[in-house]
Every structure is written in structure tokens, then in C-alpha cells.
C-alpha atoms as a PDB file:
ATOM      1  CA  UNK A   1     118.774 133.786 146.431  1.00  0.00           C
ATOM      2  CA  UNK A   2     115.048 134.097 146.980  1.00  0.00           C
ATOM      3  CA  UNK A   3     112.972 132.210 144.425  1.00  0.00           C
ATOM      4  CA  UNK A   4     111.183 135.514 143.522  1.00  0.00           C
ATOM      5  CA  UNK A   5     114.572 137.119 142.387  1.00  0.00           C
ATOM      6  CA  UNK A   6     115.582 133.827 140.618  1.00  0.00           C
ATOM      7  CA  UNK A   7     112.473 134.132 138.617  1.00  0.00           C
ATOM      8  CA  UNK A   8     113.580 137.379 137.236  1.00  0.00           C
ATOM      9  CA  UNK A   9     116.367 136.038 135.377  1.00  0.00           C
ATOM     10  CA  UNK A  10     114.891 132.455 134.922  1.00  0.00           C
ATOM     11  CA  UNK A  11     111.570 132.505 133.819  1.00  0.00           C
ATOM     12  CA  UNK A  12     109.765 129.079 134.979  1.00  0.00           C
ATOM     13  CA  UNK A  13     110.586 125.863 132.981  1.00  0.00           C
ATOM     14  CA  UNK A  14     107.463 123.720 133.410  1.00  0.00           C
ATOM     15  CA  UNK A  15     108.655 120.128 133.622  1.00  0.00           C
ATOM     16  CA  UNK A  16     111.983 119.577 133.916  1.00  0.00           C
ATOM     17  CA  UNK A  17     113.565 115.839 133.136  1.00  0.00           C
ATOM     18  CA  UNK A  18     113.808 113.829 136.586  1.00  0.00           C
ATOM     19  CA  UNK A  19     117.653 113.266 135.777  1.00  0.00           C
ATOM     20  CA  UNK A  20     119.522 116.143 134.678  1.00  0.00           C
ATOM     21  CA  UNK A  21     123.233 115.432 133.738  1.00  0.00           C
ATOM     22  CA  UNK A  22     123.747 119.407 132.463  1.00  0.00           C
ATOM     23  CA  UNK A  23     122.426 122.686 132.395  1.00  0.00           C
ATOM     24  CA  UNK A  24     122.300 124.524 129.224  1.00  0.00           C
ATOM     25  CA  UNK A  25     122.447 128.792 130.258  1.00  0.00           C
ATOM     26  CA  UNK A  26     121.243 130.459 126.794  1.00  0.00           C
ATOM     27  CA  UNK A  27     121.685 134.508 126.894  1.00  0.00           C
ATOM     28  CA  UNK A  28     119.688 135.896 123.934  1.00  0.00           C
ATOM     29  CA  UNK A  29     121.353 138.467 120.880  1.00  0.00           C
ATOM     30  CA  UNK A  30     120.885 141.972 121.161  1.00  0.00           C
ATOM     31  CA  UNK A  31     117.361 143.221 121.266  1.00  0.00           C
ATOM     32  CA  UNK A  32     115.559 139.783 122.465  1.00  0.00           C
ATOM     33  CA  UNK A  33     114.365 138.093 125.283  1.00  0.00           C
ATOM     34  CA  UNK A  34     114.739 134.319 126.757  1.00  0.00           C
ATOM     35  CA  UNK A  35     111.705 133.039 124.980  1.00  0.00           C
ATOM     36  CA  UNK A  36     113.776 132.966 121.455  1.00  0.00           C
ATOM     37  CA  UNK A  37     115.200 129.771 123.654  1.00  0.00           C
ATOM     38  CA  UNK A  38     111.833 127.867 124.687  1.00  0.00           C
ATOM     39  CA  UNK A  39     111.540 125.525 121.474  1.00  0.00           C
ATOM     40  CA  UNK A  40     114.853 124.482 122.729  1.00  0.00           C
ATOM     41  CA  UNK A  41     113.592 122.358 125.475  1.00  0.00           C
ATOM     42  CA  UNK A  42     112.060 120.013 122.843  1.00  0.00           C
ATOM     43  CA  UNK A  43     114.778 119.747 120.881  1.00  0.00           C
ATOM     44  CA  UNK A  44     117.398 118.851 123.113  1.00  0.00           C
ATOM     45  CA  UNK A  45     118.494 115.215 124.389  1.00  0.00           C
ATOM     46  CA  UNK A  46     117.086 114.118 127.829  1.00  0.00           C
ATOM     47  CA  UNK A  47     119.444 115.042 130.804  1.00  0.00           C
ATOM     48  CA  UNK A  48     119.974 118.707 129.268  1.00  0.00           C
ATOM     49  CA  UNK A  49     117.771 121.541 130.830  1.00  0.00           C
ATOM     50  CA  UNK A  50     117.649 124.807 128.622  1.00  0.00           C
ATOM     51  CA  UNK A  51     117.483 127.632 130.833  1.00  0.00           C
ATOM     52  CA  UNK A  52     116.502 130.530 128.853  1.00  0.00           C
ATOM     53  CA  UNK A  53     118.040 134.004 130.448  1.00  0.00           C
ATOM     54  CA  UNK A  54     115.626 136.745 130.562  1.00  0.00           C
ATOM     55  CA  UNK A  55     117.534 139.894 130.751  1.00  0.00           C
ATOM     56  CA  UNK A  56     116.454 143.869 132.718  1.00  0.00           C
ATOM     57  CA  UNK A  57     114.287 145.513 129.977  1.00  0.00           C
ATOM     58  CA  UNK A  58     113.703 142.495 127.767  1.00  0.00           C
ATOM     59  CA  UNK A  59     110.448 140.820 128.020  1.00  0.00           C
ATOM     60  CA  UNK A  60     108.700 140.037 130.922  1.00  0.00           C
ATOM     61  CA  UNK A  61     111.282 142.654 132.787  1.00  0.00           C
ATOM     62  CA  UNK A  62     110.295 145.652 130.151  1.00  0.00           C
ATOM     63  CA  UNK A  63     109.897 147.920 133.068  1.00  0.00           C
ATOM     64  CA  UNK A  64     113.339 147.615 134.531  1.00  0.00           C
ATOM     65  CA  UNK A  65     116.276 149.369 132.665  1.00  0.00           C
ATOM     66  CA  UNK A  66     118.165 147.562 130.428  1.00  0.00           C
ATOM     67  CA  UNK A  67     121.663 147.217 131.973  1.00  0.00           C
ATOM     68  CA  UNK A  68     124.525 149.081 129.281  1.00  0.00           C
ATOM     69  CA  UNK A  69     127.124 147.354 130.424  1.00  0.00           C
ATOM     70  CA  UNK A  70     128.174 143.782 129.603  1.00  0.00           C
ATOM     71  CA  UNK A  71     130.949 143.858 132.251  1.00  0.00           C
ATOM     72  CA  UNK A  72     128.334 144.787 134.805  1.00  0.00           C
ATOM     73  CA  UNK A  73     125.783 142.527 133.366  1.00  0.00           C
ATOM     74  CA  UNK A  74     128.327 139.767 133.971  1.00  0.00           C
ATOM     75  CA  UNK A  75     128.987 140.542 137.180  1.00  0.00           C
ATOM     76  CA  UNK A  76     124.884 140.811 138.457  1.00  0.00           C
ATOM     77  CA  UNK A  77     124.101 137.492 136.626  1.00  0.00           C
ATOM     78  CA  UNK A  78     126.941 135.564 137.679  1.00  0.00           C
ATOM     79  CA  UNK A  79     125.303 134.884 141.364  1.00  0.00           C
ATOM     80  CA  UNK A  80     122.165 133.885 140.082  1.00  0.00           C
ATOM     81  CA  UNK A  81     124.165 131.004 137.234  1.00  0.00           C
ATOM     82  CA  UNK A  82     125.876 129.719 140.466  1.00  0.00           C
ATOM     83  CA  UNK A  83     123.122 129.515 142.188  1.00  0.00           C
ATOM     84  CA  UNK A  84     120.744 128.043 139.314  1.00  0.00           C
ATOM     85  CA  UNK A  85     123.629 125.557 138.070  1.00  0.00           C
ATOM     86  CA  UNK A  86     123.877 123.979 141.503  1.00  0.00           C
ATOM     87  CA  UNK A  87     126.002 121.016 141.979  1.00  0.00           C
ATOM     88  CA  UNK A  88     125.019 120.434 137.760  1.00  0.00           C
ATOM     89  CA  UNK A  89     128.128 121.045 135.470  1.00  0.00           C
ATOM     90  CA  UNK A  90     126.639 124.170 133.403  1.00  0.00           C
ATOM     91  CA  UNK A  91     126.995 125.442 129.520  1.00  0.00           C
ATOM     92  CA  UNK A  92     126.620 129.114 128.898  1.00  0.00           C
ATOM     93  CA  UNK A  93     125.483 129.659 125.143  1.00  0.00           C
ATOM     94  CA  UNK A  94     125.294 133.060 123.591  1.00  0.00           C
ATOM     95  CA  UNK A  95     124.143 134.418 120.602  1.00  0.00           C
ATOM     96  CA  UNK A  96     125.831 137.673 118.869  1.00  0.00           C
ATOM     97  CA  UNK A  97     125.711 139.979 122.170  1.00  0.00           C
ATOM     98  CA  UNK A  98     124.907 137.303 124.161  1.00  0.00           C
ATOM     99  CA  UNK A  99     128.293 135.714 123.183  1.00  0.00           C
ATOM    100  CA  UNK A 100     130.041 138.613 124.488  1.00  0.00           C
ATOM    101  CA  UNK A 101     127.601 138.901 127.685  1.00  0.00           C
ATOM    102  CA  UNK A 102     128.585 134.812 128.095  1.00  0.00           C
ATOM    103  CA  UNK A 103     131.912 135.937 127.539  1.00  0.00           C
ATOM    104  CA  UNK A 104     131.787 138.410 130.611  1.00  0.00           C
ATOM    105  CA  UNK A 105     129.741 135.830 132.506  1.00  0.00           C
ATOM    106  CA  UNK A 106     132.752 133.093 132.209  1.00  0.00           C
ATOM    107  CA  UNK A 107     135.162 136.186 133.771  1.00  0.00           C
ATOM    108  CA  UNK A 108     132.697 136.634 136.241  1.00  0.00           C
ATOM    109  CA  UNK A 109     132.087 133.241 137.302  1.00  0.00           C
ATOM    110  CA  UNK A 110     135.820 132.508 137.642  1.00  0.00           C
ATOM    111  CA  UNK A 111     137.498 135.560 139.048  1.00  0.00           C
ATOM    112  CA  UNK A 112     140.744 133.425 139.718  1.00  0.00           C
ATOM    113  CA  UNK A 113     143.341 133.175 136.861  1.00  0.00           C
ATOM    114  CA  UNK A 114     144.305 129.986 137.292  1.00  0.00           C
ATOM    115  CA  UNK A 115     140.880 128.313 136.803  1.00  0.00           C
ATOM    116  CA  UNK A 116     139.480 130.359 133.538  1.00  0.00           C
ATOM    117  CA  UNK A 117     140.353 127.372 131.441  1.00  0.00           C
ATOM    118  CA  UNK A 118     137.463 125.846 132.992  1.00  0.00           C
ATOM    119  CA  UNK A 119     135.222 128.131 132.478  1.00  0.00           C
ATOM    120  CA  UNK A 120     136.371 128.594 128.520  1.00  0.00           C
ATOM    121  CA  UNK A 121     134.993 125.042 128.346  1.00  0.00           C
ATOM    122  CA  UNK A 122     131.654 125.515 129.485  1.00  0.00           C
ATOM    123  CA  UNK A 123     131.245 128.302 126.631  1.00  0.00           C
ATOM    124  CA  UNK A 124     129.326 128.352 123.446  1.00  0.00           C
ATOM    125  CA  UNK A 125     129.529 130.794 121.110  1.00  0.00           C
ATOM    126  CA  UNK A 126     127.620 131.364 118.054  1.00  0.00           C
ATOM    127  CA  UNK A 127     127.259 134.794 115.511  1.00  0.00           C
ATOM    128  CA  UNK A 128     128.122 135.135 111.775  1.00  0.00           C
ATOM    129  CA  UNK A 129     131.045 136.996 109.984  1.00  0.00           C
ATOM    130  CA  UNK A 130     130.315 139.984 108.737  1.00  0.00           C
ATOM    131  CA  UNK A 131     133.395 140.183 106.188  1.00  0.00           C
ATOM    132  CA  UNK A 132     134.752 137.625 104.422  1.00  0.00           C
END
């Protein structure tokens, strides 16, 4: 993947710690961009890189349409995680839509039944009830 695709999806990091023992993949709720994810990087433990997501027609890619499927979404931004993630074991984390787009992303990733345990554990999920 060329480095000006990559960019598209990953906007830069600045500095990033010179030992990295994970990657932390944070997809964004419904409506918002990557940035929500920046004051992250601070926050975090050292040996943990946030990687905010920046999805088509959020943010810095306003001009591109926004993608209406998660199943499709999934599928386009699974390359990109593999490639970003490396040889790094890799967390996705997503917030109300983005837990369902991480959702898709972990059927993406791993394609072959067998294996979808391991990407179950690499997934964070986080919304709110809506009923009690």
C-alpha cells in the first residue's frame, strides 16, 4: 500500500514511542472523524500506539462519499489494518457504529472460520444501553 493511500485512513501520528508492544485501531461513532481519538495518545501507557481511523466523508476525507455499508467498509479497511498493524499484535476499538464497523473489520480480517476466535480477542467494544 502506497504511503499516500495509507494516509487516507491513518492520518499522521507525529512521534510515535521507539518500542511499540501494540497497536490500538480506534474507528469513531456515527457522524465523527479520527480526531475524537488524538487526546488518546497522551493518555495511554508507553508501548501502545493509538491509531485514529479517519473514515470516506468524515474529516479530512469530506469530499469522498461516505461508504453506506459497514460490510463493505469492513472489507476496504481491512487491507490497510493488515498492512498498518504489521508484525505488531493489533486492538480494534469502536465506539457505537464504530463497534459494529470493528465488528465487520474482525470478519474481514479473518475470513477463515476456524481462526475468528482470534480476532474476537483483539476487539473492543464500547456504546450505552438504550433500555434498561
Amino acid at each position: 500500500m502506497s504511503v499516500i493511500s495509507e494516509n487516507l485512513w491513518f492520518p499522521p501520528a507525529g512521534s510515535v514511542a521507539s518500542h511499540l508492544g501494540v497497536r490500538l485501531f480506534c474507528l469513531p461513532h456515527g457522524g465523527a472523524d479520527g480526531s475524537v481519538f488524538r487526546p488518546w495518545r497522551s493518555l495511554v501507557g508507553p508501548g501502545i500506539e493509538v491509531v485514529p481511523v479517519q473514515l470516506p466523508g468524515r474529516g479530512n476525507r469530506m469530499e469522498e462519499p461516505a461508504e453506506r455499508s459497514l460490510v463493505r467498509l469492513g472489507k476496504r479497511l481491512a487491507g490497510p489494518i493488515a498492512d498498518r498493524a504489521g508484525e505488531l499484535p493489533y486492538v480494534l476499538f469502536g465506539h457505537s457504529v464504530g463497534a459494529l464497523l470493528a465488528y465487520e473489520l474482525g470478519r474481514a480480517l479473518t475470513p477463515d472460520v476456524e481462526h475468528v476466535y482470534a480476532a474476537w480477542a483483539r476487539v473492543v467494544a464500547a456504546g450505552r444501553r438504550l433500555f434498561s
